[in-house]
PDB file of N, CA and C in Angstrom:
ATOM      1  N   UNK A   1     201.236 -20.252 -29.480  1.00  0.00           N
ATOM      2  CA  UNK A   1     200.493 -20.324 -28.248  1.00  0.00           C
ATOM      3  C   UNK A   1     201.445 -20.625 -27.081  1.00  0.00           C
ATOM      4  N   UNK A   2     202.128 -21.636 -27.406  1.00  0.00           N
ATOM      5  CA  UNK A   2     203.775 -21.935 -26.419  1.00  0.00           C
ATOM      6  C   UNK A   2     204.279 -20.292 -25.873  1.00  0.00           C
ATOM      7  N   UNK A   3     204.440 -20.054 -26.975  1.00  0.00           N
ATOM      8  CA  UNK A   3     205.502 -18.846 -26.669  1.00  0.00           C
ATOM      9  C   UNK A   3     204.652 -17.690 -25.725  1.00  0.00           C
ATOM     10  N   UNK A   4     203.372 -17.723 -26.241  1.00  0.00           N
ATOM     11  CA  UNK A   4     202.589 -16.471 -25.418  1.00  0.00           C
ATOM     12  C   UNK A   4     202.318 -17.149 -24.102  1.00  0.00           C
ATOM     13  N   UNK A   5     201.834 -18.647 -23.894  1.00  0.00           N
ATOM     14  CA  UNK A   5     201.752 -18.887 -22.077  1.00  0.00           C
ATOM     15  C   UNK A   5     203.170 -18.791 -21.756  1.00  0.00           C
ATOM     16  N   UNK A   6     204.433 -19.203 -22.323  1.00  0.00           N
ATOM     17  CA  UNK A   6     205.807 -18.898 -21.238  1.00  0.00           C
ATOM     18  C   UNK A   6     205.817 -17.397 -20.870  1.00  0.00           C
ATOM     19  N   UNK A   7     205.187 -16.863 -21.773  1.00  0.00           N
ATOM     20  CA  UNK A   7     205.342 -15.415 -21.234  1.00  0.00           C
ATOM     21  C   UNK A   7     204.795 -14.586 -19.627  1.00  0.00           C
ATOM     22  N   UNK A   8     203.763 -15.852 -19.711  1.00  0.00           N
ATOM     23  CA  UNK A   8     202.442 -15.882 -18.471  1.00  0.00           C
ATOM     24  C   UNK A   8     203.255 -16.828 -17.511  1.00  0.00           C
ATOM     25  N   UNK A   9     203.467 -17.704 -17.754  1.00  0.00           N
ATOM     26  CA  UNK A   9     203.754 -18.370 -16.330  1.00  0.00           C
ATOM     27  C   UNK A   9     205.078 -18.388 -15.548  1.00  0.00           C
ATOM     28  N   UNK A  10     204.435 -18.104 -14.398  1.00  0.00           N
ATOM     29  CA  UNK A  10     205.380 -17.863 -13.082  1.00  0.00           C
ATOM     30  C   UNK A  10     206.991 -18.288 -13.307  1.00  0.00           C
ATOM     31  N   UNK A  11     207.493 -17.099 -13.118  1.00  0.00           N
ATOM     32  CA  UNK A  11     209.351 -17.002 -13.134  1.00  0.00           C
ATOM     33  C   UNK A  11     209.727 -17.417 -12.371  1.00  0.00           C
ATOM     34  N   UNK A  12     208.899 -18.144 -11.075  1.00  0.00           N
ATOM     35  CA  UNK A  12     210.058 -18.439  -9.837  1.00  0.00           C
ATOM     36  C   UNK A  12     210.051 -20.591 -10.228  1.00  0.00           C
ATOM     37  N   UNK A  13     208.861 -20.628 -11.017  1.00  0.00           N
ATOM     38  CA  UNK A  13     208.452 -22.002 -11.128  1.00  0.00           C
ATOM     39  C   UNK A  13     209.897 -22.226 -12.474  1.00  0.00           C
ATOM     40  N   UNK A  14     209.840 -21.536 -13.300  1.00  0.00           N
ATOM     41  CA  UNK A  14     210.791 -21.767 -14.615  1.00  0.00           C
ATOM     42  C   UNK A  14     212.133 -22.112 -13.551  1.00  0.00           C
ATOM     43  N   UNK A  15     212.702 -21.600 -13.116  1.00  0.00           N
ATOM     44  CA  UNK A  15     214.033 -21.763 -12.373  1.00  0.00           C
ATOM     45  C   UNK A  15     214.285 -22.874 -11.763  1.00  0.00           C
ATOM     46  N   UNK A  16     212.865 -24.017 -11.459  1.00  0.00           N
ATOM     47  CA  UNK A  16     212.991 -25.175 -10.653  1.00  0.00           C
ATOM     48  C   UNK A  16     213.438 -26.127 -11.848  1.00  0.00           C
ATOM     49  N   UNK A  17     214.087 -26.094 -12.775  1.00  0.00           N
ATOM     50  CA  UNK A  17     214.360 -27.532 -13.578  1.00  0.00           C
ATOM     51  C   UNK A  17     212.886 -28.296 -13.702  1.00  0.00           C
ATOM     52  N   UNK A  18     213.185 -29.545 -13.425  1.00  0.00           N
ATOM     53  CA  UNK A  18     211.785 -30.332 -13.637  1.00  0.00           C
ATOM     54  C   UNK A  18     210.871 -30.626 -12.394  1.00  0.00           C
ATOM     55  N   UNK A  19     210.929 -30.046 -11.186  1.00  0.00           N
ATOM     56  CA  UNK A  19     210.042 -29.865 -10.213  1.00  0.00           C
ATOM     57  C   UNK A  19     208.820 -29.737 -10.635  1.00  0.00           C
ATOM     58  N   UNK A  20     208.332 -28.525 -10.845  1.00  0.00           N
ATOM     59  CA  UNK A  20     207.068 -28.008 -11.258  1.00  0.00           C
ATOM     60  C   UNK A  20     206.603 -28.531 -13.015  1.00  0.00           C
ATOM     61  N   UNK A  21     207.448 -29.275 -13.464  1.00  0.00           N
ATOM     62  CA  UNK A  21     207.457 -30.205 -14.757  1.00  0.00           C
ATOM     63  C   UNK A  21     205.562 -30.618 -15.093  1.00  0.00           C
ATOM     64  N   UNK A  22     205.047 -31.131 -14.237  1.00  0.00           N
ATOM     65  CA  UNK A  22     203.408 -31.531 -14.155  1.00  0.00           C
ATOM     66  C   UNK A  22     202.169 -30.049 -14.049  1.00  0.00           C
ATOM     67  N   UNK A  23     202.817 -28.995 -13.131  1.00  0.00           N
ATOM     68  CA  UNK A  23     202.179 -28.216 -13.312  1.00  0.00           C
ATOM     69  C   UNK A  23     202.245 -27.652 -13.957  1.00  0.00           C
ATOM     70  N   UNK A  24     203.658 -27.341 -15.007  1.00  0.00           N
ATOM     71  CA  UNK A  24     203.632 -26.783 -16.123  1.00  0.00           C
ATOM     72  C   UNK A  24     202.940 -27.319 -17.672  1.00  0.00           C
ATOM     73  N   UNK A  25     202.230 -28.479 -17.696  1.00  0.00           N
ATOM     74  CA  UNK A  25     201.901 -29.409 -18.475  1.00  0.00           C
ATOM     75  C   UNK A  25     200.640 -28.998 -18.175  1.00  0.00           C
ATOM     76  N   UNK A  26     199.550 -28.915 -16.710  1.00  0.00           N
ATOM     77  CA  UNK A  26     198.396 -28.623 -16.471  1.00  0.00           C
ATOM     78  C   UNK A  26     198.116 -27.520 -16.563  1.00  0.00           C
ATOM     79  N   UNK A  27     199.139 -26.309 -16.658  1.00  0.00           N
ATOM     80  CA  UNK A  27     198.880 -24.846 -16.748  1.00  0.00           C
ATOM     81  C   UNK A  27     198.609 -24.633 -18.087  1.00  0.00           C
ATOM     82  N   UNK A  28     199.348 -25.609 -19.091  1.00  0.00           N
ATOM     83  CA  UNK A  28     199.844 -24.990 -20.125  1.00  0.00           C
ATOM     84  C   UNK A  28     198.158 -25.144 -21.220  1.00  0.00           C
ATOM     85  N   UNK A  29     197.310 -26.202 -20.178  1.00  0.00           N
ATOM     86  CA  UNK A  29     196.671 -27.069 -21.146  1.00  0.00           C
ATOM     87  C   UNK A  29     195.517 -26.633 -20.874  1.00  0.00           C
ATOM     88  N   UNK A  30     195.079 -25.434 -19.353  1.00  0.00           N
ATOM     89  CA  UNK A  30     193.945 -24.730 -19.163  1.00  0.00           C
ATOM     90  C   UNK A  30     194.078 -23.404 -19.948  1.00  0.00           C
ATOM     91  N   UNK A  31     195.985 -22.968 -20.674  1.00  0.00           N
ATOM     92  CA  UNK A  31     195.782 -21.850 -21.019  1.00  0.00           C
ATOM     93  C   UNK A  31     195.259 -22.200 -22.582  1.00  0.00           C
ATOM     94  N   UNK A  32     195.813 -23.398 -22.892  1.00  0.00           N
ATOM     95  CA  UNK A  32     194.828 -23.352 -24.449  1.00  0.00           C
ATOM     96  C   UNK A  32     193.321 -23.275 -24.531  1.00  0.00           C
ATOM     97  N   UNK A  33     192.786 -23.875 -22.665  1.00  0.00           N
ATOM     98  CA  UNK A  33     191.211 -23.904 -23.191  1.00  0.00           C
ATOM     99  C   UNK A  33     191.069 -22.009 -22.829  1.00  0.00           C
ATOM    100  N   UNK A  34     191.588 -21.562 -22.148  1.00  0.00           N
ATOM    101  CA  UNK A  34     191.123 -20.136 -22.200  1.00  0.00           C
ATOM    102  C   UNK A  34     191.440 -19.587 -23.705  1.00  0.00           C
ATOM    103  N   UNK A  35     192.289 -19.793 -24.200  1.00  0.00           N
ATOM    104  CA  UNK A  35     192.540 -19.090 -25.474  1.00  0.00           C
ATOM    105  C   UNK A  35     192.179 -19.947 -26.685  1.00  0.00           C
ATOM    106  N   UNK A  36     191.232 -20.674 -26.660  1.00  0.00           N
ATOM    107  CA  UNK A  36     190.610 -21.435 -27.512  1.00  0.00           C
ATOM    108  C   UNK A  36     190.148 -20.536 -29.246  1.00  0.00           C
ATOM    109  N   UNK A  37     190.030 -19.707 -29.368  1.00  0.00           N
ATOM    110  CA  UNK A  37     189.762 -18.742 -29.882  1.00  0.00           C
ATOM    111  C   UNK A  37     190.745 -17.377 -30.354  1.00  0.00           C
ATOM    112  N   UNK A  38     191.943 -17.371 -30.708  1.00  0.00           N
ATOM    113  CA  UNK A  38     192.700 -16.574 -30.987  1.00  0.00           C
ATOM    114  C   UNK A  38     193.785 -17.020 -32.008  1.00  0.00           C
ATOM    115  N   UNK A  39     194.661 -16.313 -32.784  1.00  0.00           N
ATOM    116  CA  UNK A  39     195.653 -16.580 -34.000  1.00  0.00           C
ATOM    117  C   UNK A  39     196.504 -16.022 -33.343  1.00  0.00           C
ATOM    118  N   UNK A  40     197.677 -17.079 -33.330  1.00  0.00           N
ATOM    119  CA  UNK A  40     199.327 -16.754 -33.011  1.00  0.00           C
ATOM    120  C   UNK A  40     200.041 -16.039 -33.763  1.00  0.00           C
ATOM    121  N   UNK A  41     200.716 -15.287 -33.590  1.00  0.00           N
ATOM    122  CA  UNK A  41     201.780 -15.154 -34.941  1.00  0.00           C
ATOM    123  C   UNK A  41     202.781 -16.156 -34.977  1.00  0.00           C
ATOM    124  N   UNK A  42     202.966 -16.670 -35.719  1.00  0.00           N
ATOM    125  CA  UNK A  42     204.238 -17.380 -36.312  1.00  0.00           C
ATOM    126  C   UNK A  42     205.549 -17.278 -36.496  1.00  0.00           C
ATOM    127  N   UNK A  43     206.625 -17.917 -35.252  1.00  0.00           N
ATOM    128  CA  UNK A  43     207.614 -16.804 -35.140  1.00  0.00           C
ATOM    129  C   UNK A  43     208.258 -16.655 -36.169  1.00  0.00           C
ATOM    130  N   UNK A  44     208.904 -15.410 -36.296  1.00  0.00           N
ATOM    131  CA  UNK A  44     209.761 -15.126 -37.651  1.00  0.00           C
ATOM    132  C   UNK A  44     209.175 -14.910 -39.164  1.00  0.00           C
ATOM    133  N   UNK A  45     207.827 -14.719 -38.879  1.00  0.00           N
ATOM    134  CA  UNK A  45     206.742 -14.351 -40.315  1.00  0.00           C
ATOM    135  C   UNK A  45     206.037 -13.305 -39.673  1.00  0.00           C
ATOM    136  N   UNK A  46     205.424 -12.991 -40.843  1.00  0.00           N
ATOM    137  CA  UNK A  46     204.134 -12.188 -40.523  1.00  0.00           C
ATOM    138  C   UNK A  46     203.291 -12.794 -40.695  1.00  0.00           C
ATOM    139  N   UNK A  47     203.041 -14.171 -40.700  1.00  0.00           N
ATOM    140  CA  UNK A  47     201.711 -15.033 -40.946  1.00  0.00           C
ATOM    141  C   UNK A  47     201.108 -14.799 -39.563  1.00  0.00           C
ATOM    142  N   UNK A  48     200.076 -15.219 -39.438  1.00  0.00           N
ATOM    143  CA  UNK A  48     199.328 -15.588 -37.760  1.00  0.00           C
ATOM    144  C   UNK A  48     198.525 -17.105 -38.329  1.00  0.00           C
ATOM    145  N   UNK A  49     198.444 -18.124 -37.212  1.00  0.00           N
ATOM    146  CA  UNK A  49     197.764 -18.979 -37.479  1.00  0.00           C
ATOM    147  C   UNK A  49     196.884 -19.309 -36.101  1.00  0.00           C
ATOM    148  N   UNK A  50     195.098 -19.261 -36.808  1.00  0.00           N
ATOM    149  CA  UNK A  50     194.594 -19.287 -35.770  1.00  0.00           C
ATOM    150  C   UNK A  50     194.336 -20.852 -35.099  1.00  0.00           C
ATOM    151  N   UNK A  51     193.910 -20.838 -34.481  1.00  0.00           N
ATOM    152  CA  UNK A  51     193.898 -22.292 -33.581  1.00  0.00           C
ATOM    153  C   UNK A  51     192.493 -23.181 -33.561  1.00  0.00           C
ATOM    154  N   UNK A  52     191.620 -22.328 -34.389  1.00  0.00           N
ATOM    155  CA  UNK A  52     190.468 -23.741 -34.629  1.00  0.00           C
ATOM    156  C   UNK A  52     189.716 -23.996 -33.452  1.00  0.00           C
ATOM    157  N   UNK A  53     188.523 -24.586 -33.596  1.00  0.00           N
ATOM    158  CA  UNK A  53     187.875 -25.250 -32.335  1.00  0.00           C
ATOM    159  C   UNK A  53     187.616 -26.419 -32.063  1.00  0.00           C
ATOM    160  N   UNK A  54     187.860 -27.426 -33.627  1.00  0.00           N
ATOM    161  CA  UNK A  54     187.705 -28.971 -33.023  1.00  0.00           C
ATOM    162  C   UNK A  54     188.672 -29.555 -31.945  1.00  0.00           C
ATOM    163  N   UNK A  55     189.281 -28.704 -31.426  1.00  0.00           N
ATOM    164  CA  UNK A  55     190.252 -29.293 -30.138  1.00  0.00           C
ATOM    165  C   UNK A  55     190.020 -28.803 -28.923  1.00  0.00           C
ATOM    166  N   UNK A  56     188.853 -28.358 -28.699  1.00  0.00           N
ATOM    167  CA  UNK A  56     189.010 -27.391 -27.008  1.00  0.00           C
ATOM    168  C   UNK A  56     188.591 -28.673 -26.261  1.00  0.00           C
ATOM    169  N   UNK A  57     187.109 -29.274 -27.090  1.00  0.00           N
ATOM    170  CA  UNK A  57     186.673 -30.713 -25.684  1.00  0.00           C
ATOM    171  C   UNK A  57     187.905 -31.572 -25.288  1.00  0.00           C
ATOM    172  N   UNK A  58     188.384 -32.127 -25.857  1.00  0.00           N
ATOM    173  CA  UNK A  58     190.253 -32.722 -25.854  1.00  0.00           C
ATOM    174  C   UNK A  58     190.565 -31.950 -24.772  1.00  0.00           C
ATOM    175  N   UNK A  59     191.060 -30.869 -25.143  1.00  0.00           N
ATOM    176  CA  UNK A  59     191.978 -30.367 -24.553  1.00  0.00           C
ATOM    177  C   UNK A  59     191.582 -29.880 -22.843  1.00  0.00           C
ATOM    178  N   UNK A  60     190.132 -29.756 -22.763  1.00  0.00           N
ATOM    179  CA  UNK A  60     189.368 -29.273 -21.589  1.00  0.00           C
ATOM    180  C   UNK A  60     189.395 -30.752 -20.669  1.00  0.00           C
ATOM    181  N   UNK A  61     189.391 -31.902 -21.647  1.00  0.00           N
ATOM    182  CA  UNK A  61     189.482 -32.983 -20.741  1.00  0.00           C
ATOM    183  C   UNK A  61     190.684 -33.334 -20.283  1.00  0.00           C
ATOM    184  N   UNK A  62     191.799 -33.097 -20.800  1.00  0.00           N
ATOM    185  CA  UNK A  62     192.692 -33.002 -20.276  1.00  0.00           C
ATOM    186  C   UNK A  62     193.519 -32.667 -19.560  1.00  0.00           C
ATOM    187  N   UNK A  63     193.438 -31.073 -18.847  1.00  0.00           N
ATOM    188  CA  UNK A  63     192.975 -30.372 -18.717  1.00  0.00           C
ATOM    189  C   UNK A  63     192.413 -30.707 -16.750  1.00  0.00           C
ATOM    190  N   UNK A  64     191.343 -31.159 -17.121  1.00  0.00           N
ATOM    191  CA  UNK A  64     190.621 -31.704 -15.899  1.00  0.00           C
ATOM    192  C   UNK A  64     191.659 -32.989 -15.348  1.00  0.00           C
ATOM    193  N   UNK A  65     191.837 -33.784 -16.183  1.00  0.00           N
ATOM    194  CA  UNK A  65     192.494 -34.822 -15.576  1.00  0.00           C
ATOM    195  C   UNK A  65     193.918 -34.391 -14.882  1.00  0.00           C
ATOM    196  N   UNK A  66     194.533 -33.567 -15.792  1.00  0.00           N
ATOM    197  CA  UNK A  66     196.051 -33.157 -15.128  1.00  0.00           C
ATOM    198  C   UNK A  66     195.239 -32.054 -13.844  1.00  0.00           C
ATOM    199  N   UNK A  67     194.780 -31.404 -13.709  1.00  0.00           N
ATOM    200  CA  UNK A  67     194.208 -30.888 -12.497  1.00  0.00           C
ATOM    201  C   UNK A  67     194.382 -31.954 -11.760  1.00  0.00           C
ATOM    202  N   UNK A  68     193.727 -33.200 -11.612  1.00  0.00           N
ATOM    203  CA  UNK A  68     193.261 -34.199 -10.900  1.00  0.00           C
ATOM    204  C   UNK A  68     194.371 -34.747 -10.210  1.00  0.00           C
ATOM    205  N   UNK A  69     195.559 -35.269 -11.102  1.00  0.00           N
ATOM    206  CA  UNK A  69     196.628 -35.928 -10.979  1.00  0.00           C
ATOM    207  C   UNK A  69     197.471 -34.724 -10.644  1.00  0.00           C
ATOM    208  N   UNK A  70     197.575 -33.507 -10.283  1.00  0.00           N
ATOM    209  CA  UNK A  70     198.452 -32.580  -9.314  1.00  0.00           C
ATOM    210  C   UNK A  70     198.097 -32.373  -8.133  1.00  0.00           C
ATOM    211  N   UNK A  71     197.035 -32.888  -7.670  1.00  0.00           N
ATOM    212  CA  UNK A  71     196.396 -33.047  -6.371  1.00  0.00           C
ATOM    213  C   UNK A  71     197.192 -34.160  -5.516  1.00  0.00           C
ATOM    214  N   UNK A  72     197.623 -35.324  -6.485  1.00  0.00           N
ATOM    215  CA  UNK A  72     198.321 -36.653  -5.503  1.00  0.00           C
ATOM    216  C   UNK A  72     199.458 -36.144  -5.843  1.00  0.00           C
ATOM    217  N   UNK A  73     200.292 -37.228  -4.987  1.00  0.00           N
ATOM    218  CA  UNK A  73     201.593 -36.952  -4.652  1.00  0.00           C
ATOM    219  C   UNK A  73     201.950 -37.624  -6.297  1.00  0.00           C
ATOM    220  N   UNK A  74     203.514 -37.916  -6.776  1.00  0.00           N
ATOM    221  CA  UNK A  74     203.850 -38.447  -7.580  1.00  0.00           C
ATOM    222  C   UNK A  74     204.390 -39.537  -7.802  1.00  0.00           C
ATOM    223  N   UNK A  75     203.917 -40.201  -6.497  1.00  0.00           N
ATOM    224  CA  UNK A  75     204.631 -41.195  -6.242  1.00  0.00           C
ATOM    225  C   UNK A  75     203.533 -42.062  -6.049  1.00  0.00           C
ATOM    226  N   UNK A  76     201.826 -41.880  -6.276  1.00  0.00           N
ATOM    227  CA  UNK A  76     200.882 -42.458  -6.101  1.00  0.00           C
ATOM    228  C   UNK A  76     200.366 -43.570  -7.546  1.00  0.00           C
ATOM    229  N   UNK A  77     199.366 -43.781  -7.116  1.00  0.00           N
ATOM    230  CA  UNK A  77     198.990 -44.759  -8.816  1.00  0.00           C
ATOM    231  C   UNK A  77     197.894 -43.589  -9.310  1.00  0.00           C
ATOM    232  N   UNK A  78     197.319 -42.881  -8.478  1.00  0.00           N
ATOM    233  CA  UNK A  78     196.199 -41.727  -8.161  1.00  0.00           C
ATOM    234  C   UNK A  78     196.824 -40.838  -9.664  1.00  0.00           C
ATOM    235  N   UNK A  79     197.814 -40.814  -9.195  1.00  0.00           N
ATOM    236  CA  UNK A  79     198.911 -39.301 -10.197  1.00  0.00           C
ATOM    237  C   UNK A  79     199.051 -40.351 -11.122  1.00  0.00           C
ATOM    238  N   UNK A  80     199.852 -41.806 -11.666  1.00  0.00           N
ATOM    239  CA  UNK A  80     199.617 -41.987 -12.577  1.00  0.00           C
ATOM    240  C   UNK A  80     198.863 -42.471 -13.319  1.00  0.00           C
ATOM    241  N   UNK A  81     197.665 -42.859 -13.219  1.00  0.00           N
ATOM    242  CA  UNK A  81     196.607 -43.301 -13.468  1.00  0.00           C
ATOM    243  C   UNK A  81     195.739 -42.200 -14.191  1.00  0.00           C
ATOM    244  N   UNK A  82     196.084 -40.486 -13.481  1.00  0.00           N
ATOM    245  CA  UNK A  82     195.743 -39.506 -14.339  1.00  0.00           C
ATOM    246  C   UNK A  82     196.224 -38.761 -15.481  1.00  0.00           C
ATOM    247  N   UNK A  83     197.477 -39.207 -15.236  1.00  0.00           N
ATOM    248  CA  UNK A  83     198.320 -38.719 -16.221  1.00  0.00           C
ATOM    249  C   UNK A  83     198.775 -39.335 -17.357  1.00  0.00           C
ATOM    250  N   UNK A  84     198.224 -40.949 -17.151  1.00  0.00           N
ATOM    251  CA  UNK A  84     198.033 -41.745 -18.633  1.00  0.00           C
ATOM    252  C   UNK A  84     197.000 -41.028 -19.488  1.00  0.00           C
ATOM    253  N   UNK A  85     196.100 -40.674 -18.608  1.00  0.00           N
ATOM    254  CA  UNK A  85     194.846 -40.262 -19.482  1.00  0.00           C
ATOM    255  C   UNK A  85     195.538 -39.065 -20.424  1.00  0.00           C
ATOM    256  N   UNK A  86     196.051 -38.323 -20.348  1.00  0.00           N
ATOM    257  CA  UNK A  86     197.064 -37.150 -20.532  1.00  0.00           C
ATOM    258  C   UNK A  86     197.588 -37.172 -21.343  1.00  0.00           C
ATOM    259  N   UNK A  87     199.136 -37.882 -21.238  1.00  0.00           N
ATOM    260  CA  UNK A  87     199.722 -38.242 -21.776  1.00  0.00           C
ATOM    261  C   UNK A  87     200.153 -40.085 -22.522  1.00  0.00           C
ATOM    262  N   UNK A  88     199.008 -40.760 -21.978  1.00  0.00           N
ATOM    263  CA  UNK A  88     199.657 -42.202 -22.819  1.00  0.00           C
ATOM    264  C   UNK A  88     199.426 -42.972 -21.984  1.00  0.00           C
ATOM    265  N   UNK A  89     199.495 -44.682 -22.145  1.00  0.00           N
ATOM    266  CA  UNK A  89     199.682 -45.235 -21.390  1.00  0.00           C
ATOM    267  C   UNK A  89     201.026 -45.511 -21.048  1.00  0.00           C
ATOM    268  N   UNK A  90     202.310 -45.052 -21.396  1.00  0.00           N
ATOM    269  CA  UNK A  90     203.440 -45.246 -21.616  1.00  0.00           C
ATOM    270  C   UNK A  90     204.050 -44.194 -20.277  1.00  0.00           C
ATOM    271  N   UNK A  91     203.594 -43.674 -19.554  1.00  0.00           N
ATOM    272  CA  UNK A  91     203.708 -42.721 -18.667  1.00  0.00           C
ATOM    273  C   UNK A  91     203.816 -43.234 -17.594  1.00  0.00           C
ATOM    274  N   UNK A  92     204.640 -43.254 -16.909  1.00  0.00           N
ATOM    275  CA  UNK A  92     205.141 -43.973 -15.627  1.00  0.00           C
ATOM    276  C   UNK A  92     205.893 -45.499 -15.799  1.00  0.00           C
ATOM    277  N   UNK A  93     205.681 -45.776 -16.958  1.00  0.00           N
ATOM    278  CA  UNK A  93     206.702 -47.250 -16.843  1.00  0.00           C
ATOM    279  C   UNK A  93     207.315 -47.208 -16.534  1.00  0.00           C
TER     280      UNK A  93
END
């Protein structure tokens, strides 16, 4: 699923190092809820493994929250306060 959104997201954003680092985390996490429903191939097999549905509510809430927390600056409690939800409470220490 990695490999098929890098394929999708914006070439001028990849070139910034870790700038766009948050929106690439919120892009990455609306493209699993769109593709909630599809089998990867597996690189270097011919297996495909599909991706299941007990994870879309998760992932849709998450999802929402990193939306939320790319709206503030990164230097706010706004941004980390959303992005614990996200990723941890360990996020911004």
């Amino acid at each position: 699923m990695a490999l098929d959104f890098f394929k999708t997201w914006d070439p001028e954003r990849k070139k910034t190092s870790h700038v766009y680092d948050d929106w690439l985390v919120r892009d990455f996490l609306g493209y699993m809820v769109d593709h909630q429903d599809q089998a990867y191939a597996l690189p270097s097999s011919s297996k495909s493994l599909p991706t299941g549905y007990g994870w879309r509510n998760d992932a849709k809430e998450s999802f929402d929250d990193a939306v939320r927390a790319c709206l503030f600056g990164d230097d706010t409690s706004a941004y980390v306060a959303n992005w614990r939800k996200v990723l941890g409470s360990g996020f911004g220490s």
